[in-house]
C-alpha atoms as a PDB file:
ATOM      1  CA  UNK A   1     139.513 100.487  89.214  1.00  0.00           C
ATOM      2  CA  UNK A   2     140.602  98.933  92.432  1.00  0.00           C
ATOM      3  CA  UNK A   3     138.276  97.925  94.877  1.00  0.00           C
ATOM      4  CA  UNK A   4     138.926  98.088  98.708  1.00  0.00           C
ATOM      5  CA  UNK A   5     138.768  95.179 101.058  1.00  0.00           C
ATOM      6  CA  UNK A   6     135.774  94.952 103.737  1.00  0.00           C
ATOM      7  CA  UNK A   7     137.162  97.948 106.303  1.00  0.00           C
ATOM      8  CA  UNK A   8     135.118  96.963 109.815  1.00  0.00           C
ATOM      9  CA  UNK A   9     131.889  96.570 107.556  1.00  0.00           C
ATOM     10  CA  UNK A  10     131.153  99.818 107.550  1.00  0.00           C
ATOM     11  CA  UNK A  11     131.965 100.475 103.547  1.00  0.00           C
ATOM     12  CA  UNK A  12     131.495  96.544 102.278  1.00  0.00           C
ATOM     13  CA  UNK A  13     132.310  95.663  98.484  1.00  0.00           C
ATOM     14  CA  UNK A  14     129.975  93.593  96.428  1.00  0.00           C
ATOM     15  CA  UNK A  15     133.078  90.083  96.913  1.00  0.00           C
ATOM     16  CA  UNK A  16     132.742  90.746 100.511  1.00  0.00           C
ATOM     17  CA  UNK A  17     128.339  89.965 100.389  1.00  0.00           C
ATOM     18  CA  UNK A  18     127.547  90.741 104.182  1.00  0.00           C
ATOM     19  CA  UNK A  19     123.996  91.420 104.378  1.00  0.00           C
ATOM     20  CA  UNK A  20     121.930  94.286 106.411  1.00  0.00           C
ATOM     21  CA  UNK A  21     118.732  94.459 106.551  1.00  0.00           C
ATOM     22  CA  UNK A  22     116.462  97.828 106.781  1.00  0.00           C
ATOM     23  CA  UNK A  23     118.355 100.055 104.898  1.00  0.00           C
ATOM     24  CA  UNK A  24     117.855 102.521 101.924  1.00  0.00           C
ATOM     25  CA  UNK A  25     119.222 101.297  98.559  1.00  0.00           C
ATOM     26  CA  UNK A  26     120.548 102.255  95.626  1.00  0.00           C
ATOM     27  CA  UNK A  27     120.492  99.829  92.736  1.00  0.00           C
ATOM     28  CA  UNK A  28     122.749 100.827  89.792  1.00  0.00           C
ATOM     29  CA  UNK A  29     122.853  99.582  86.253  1.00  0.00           C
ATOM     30  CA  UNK A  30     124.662 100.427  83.199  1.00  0.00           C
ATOM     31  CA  UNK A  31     127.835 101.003  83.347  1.00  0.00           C
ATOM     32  CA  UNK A  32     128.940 104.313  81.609  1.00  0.00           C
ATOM     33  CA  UNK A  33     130.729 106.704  85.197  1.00  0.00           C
ATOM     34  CA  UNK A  34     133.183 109.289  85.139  1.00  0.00           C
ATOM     35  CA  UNK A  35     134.026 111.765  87.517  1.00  0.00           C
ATOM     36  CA  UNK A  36     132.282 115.070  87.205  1.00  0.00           C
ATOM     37  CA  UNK A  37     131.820 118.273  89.515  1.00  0.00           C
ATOM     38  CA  UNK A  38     129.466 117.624  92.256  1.00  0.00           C
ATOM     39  CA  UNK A  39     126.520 119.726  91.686  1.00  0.00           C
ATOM     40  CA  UNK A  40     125.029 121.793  94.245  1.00  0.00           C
ATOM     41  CA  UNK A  41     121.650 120.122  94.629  1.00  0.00           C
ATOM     42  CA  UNK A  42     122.544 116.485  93.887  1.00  0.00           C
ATOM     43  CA  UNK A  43     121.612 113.701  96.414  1.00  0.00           C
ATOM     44  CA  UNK A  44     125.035 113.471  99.669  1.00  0.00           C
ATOM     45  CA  UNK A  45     125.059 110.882 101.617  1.00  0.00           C
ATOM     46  CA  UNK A  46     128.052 111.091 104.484  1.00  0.00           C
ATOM     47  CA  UNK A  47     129.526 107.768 104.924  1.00  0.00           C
ATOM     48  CA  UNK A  48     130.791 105.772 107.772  1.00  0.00           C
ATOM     49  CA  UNK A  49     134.180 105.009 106.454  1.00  0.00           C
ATOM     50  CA  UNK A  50     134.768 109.226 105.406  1.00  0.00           C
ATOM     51  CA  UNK A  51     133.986 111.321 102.695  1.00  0.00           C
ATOM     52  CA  UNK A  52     130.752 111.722 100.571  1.00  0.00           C
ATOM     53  CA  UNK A  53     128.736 109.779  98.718  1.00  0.00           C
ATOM     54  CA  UNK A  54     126.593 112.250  95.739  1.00  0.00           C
ATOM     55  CA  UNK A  55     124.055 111.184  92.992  1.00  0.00           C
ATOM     56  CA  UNK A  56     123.744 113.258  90.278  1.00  0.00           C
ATOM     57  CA  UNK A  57     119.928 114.830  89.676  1.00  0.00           C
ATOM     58  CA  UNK A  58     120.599 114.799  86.078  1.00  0.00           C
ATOM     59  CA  UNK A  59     122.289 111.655  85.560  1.00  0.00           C
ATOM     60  CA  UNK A  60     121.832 109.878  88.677  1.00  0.00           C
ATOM     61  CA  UNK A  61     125.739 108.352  88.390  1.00  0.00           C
ATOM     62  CA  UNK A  62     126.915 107.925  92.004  1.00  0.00           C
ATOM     63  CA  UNK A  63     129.900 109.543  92.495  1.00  0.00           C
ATOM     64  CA  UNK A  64     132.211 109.178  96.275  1.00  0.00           C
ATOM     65  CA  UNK A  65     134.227 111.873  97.527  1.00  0.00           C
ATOM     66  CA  UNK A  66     137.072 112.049 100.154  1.00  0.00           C
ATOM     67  CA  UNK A  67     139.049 114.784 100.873  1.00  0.00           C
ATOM     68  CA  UNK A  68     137.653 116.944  97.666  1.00  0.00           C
ATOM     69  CA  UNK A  69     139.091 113.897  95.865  1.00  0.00           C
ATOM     70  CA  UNK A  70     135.928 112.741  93.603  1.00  0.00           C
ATOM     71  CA  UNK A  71     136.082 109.399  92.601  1.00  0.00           C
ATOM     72  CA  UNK A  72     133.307 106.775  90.631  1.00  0.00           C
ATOM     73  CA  UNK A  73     131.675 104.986  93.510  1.00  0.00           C
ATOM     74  CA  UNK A  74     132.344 101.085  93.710  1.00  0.00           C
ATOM     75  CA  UNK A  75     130.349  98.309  93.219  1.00  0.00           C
ATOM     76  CA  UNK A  76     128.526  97.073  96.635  1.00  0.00           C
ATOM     77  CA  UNK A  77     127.116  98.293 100.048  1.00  0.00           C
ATOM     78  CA  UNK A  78     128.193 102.093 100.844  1.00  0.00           C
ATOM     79  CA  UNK A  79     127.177 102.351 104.737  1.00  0.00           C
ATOM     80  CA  UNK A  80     125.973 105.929 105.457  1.00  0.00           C
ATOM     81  CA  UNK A  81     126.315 107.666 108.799  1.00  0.00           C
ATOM     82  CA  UNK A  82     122.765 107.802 109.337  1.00  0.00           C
ATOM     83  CA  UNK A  83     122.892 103.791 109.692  1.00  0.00           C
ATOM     84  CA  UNK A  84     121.231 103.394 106.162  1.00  0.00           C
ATOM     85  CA  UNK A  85     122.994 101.981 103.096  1.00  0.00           C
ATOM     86  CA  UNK A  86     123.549 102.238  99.260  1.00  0.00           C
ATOM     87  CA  UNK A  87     123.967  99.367  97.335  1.00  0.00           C
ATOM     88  CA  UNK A  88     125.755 100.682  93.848  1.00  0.00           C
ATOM     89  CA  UNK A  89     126.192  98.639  90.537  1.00  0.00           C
ATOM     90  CA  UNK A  90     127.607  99.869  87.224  1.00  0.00           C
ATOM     91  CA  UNK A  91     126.799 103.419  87.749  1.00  0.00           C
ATOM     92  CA  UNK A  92     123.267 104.938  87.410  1.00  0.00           C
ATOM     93  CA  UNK A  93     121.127 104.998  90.383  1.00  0.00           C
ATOM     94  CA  UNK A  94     117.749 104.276  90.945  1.00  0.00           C
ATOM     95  CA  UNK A  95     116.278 107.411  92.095  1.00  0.00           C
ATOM     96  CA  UNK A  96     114.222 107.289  96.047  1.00  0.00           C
ATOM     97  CA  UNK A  97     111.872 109.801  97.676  1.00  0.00           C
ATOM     98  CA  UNK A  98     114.564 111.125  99.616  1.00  0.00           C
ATOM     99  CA  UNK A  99     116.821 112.116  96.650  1.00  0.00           C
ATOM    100  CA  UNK A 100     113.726 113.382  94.595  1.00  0.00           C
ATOM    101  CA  UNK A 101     113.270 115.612  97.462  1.00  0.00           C
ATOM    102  CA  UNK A 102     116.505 116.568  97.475  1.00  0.00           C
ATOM    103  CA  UNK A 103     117.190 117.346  94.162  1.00  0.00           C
ATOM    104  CA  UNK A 104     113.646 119.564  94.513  1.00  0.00           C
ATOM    105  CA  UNK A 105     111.926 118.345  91.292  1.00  0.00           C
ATOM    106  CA  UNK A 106     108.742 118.791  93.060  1.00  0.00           C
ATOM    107  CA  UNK A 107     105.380 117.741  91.160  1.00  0.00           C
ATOM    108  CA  UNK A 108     105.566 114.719  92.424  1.00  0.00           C
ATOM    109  CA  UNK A 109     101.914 114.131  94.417  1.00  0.00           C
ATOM    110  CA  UNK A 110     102.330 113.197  97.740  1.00  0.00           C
ATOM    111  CA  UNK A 111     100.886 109.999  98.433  1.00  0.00           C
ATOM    112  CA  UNK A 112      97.052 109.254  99.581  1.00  0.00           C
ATOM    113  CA  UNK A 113      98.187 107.874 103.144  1.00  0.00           C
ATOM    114  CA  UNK A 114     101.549 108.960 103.523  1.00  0.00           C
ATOM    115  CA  UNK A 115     100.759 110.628 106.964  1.00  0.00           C
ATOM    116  CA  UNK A 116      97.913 108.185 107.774  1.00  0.00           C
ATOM    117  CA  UNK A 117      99.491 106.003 109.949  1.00  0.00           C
ATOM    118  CA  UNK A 118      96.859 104.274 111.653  1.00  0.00           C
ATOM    119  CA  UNK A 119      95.591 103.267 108.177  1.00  0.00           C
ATOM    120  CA  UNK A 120      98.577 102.385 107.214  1.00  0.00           C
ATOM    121  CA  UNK A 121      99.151 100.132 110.186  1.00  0.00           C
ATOM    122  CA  UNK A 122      95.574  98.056 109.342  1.00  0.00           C
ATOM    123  CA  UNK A 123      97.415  97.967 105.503  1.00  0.00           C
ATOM    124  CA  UNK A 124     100.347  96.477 107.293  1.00  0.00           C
ATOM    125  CA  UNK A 125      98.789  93.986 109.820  1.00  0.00           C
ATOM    126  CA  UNK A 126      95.329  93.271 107.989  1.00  0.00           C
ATOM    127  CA  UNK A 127      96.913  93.029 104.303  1.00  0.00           C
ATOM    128  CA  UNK A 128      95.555  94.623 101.539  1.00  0.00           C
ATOM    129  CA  UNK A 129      93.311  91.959 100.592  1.00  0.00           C
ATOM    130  CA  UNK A 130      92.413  91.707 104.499  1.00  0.00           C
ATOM    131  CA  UNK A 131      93.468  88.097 104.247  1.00  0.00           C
ATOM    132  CA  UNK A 132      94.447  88.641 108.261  1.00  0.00           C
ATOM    133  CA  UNK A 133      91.813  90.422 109.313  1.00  0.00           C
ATOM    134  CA  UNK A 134      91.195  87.945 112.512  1.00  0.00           C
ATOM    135  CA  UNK A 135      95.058  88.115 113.616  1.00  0.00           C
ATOM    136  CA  UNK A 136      95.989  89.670 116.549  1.00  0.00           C
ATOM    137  CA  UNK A 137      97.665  92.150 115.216  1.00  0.00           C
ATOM    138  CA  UNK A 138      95.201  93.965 112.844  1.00  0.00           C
ATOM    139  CA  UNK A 139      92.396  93.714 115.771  1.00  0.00           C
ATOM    140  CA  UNK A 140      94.754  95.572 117.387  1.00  0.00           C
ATOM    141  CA  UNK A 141      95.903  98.112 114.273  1.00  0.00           C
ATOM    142  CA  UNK A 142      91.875  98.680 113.589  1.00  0.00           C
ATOM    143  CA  UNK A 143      91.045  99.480 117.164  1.00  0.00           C
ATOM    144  CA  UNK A 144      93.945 102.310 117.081  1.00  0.00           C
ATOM    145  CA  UNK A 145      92.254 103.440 113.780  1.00  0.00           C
ATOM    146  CA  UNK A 146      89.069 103.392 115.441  1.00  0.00           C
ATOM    147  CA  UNK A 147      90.260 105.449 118.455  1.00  0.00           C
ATOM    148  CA  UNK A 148      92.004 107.744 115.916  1.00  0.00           C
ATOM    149  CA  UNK A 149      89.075 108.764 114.011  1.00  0.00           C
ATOM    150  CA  UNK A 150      87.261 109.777 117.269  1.00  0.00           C
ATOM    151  CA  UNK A 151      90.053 112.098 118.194  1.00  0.00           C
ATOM    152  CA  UNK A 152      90.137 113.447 114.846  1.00  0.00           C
ATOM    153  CA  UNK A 153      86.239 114.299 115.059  1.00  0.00           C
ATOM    154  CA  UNK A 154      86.623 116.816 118.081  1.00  0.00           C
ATOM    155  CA  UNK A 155      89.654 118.679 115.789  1.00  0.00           C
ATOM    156  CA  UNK A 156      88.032 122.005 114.640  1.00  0.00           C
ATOM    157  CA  UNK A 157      87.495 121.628 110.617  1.00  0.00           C
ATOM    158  CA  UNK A 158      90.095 124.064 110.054  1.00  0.00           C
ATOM    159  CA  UNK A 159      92.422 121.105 111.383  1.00  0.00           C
ATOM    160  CA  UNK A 160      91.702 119.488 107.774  1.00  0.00           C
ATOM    161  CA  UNK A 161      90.332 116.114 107.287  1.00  0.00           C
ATOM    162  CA  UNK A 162      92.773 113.824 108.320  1.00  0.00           C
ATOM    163  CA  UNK A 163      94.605 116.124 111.551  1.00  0.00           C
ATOM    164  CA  UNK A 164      97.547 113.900 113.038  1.00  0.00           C
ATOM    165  CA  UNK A 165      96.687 112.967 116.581  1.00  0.00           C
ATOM    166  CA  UNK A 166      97.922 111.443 119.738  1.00  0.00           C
ATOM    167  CA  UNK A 167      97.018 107.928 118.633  1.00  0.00           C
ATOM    168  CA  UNK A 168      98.463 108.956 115.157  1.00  0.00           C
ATOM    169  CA  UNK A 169     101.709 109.287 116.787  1.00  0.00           C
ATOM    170  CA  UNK A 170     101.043 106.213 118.307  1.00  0.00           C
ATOM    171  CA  UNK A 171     100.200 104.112 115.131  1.00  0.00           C
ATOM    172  CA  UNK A 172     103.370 105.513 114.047  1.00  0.00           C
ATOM    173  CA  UNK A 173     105.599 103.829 115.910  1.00  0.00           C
ATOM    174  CA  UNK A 174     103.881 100.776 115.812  1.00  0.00           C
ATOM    175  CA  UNK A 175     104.571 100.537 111.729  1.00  0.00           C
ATOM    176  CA  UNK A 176     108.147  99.535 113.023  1.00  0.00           C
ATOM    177  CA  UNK A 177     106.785  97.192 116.095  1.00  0.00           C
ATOM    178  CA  UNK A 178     107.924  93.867 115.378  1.00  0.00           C
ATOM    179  CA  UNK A 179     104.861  92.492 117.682  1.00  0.00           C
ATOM    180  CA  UNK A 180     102.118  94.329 115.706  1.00  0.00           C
ATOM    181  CA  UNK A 181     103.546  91.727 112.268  1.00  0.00           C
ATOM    182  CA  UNK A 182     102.543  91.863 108.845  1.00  0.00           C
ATOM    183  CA  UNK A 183     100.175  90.051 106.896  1.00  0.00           C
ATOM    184  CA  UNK A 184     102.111  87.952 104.997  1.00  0.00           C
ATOM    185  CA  UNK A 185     100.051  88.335 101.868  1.00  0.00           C
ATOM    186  CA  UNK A 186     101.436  91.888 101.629  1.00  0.00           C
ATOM    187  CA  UNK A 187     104.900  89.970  99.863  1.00  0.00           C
ATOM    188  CA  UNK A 188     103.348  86.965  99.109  1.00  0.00           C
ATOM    189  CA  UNK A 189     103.768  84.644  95.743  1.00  0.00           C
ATOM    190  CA  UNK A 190     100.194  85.420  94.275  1.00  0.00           C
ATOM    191  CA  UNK A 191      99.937  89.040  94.911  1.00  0.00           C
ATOM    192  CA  UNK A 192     100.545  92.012  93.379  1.00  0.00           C
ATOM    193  CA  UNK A 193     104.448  92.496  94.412  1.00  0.00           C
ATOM    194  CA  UNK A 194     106.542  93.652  91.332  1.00  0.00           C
ATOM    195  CA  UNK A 195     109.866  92.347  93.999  1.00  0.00           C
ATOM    196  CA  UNK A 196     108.535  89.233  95.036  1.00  0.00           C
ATOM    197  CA  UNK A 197     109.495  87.369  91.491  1.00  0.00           C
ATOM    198  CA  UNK A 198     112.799  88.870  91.819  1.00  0.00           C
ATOM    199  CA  UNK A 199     113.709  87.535  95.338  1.00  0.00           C
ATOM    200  CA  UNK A 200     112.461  83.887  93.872  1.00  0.00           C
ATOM    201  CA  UNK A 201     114.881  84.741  91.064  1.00  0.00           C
ATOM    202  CA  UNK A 202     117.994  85.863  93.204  1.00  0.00           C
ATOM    203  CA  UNK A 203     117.359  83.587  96.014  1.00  0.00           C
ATOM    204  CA  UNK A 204     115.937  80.607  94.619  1.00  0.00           C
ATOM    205  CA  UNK A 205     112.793  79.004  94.930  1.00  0.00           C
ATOM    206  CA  UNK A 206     114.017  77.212  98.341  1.00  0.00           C
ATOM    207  CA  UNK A 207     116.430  80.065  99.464  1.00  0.00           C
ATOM    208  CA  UNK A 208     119.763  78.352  97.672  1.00  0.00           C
ATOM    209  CA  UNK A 209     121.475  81.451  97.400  1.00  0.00           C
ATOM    210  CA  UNK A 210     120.353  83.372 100.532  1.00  0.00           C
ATOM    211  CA  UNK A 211     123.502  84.610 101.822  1.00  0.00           C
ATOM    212  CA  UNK A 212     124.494  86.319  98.372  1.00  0.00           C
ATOM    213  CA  UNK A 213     124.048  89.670  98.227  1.00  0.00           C
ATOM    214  CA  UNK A 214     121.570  89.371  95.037  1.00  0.00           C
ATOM    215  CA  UNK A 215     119.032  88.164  97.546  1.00  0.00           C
ATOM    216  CA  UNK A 216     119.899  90.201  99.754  1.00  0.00           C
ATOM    217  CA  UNK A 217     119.414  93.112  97.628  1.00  0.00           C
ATOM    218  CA  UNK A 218     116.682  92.082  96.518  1.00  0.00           C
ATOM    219  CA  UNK A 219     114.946  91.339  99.869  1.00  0.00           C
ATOM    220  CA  UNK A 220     115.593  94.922 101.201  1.00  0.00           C
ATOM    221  CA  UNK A 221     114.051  96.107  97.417  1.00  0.00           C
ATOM    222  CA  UNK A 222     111.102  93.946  98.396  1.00  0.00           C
ATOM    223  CA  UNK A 223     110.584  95.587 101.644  1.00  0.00           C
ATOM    224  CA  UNK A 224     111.271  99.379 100.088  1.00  0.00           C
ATOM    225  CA  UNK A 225     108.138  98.382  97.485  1.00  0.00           C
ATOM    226  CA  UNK A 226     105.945  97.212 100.620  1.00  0.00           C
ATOM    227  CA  UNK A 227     106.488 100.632 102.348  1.00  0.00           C
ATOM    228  CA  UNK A 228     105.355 102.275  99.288  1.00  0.00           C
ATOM    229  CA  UNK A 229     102.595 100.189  98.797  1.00  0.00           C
ATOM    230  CA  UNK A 230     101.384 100.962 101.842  1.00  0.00           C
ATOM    231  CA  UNK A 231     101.417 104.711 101.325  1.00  0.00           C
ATOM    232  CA  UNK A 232      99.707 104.451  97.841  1.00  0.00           C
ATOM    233  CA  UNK A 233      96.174 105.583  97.135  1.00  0.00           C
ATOM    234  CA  UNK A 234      96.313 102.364  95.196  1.00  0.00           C
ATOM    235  CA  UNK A 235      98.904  99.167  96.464  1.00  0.00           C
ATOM    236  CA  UNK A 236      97.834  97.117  93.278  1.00  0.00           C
ATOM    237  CA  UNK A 237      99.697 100.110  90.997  1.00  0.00           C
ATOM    238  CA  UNK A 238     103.440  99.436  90.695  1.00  0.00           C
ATOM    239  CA  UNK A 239     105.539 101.326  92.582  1.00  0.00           C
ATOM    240  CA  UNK A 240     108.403 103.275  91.933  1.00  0.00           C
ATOM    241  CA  UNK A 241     110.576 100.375  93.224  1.00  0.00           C
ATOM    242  CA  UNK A 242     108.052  97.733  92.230  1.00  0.00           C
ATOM    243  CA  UNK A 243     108.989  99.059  88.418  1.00  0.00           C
ATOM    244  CA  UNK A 244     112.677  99.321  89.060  1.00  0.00           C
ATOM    245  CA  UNK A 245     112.346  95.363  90.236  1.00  0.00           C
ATOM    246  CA  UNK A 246     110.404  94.400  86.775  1.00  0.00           C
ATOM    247  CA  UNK A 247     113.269  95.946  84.879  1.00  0.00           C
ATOM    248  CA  UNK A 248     115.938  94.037  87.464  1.00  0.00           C
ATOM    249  CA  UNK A 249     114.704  90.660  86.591  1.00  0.00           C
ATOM    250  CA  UNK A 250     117.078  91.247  83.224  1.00  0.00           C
ATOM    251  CA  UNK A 251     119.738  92.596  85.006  1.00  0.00           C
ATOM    252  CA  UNK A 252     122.987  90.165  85.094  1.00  0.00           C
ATOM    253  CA  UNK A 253     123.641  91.101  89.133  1.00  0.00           C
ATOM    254  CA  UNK A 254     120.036  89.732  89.793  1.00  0.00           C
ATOM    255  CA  UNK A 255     120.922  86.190  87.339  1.00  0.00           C
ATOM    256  CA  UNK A 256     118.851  83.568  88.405  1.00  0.00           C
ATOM    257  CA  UNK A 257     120.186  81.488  91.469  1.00  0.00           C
ATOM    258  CA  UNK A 258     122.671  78.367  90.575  1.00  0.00           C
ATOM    259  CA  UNK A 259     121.959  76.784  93.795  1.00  0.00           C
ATOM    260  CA  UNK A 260     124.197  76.673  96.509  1.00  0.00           C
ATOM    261  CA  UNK A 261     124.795  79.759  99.129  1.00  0.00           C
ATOM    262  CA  UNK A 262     127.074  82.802  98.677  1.00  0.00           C
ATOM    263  CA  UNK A 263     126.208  83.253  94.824  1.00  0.00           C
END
């Protein structure tokens, strides 16, 4: 299968190794796609470039469409519409929140502070070993918390026992505040990251092979675990993407860094 050439970035092929940052990912492994119908409640993604990108609920092989023409998805970055991304491999996807969702499997619990987003900011900016409790930063996070849990007290019960608020909505938008930073023990070497060892592995203990686009999908993996740690009743637990990087250490795309850039 031919591959196409990097098309104004917005569809880029793994040779072509540009990297994005903040983006939803798909990592694929194992290598075994064929074009099939498109079922009605698999994951779509509408990409940049045209056409459709759909994951199967069953199978989870990524599949690209254009034009009711339904091809196997190629390797590399698929840019969405939405400003998000896919990153395919060899054909069976690694399955997010958003496609469970979509694919309405439901029994899936919803996580302890997934709408607790002042706590979730003090998880962010304190660390969950509150190794930066003194910065800046979670000072600021617990003082929003604080202010939260008084406006929260003069909800009527029926409002449940964690009502969003006006400094909720606030907290919010801080999670994506680059000023309000995180602890850096939230990713760091001797924690409890599932990614981190991965990132070592693609990108090499002193960043070799940065600019590949093994680090770099492994970096954005890194950051996906984070935001579900930070959601989870407990971060220590591995994640859903924090077990999909323990089984990616084996994976040939994620081979350890040679040294030297663009890997």
């Amino acid at each position: 299968m031919s591959r196409p050439s990097c098309p104004n970035g917005n569809d880029v092929p793994a040779a072509c190794g540009k990297r994005r940052h903040g983006v939803v990912m798909i990592f694929v492994t194992g290598l075994t796609l064929a074009a099939s119908p498109l079922m009605g409640d698999s994951w779509r993604g509408d990409l940049q470039g045209g056409g459709s990108l759909y994951v199967d609920p069953e199978t989870h092989r990524a599949v690209r469409d254009y034009g009711g023409v339904e091809r196997p998805a190629w390797d590399g970055v698929h840019h969405l519409e939405d400003g998000s991304a896919v990153i395919i491999r060899d054909g069976i996807a690694v399955p997010t929140e958003q496609m469970y969702r979509a694919w309405k499997q439901g029994g899936r619990p919803e996580p302890t502070f997934a709408e607790r987003y002042c706590d979730q900011l003090v998880r962010k900016t304190c660390g969950f070993d509150n190794a930066c409790r003194t910065s800046a930063s979670c000072l600021r996070a617990r003082s929003m918390l604080t202010e939260e849990t008084r406006e929260q007290r003069e909800q009527p019960i029926t409002a449940g026992a964690h009502p969003l608020t006006e400094t909720s909505a606030r907290c919010r938008e801080a999670l994506s505040d680059p000023e309000l930073t995180s602890c850096k023990s939230l990713e760091g070497e001797f924690g409890d990251s599932r990614c981190r060892p991965l990132v070592d592995q693609a990108c090499g203990p002193d960043g070799e092979c940065s600019t590949s686009q093994a680090c770099d999908a492994a970096r954005q993996l890194l950051s996906m675990e984070t935001e579900e740690r930070l959601i989870n009743d407990n971060p220590a637990a591995a994640s859903a993407t924090g077990r999909q990087c323990m089984e990616a250490m084996a994976n040939a795309f994620f081979a350890p860094c040679a040294g030297g850039a663009g890997r």
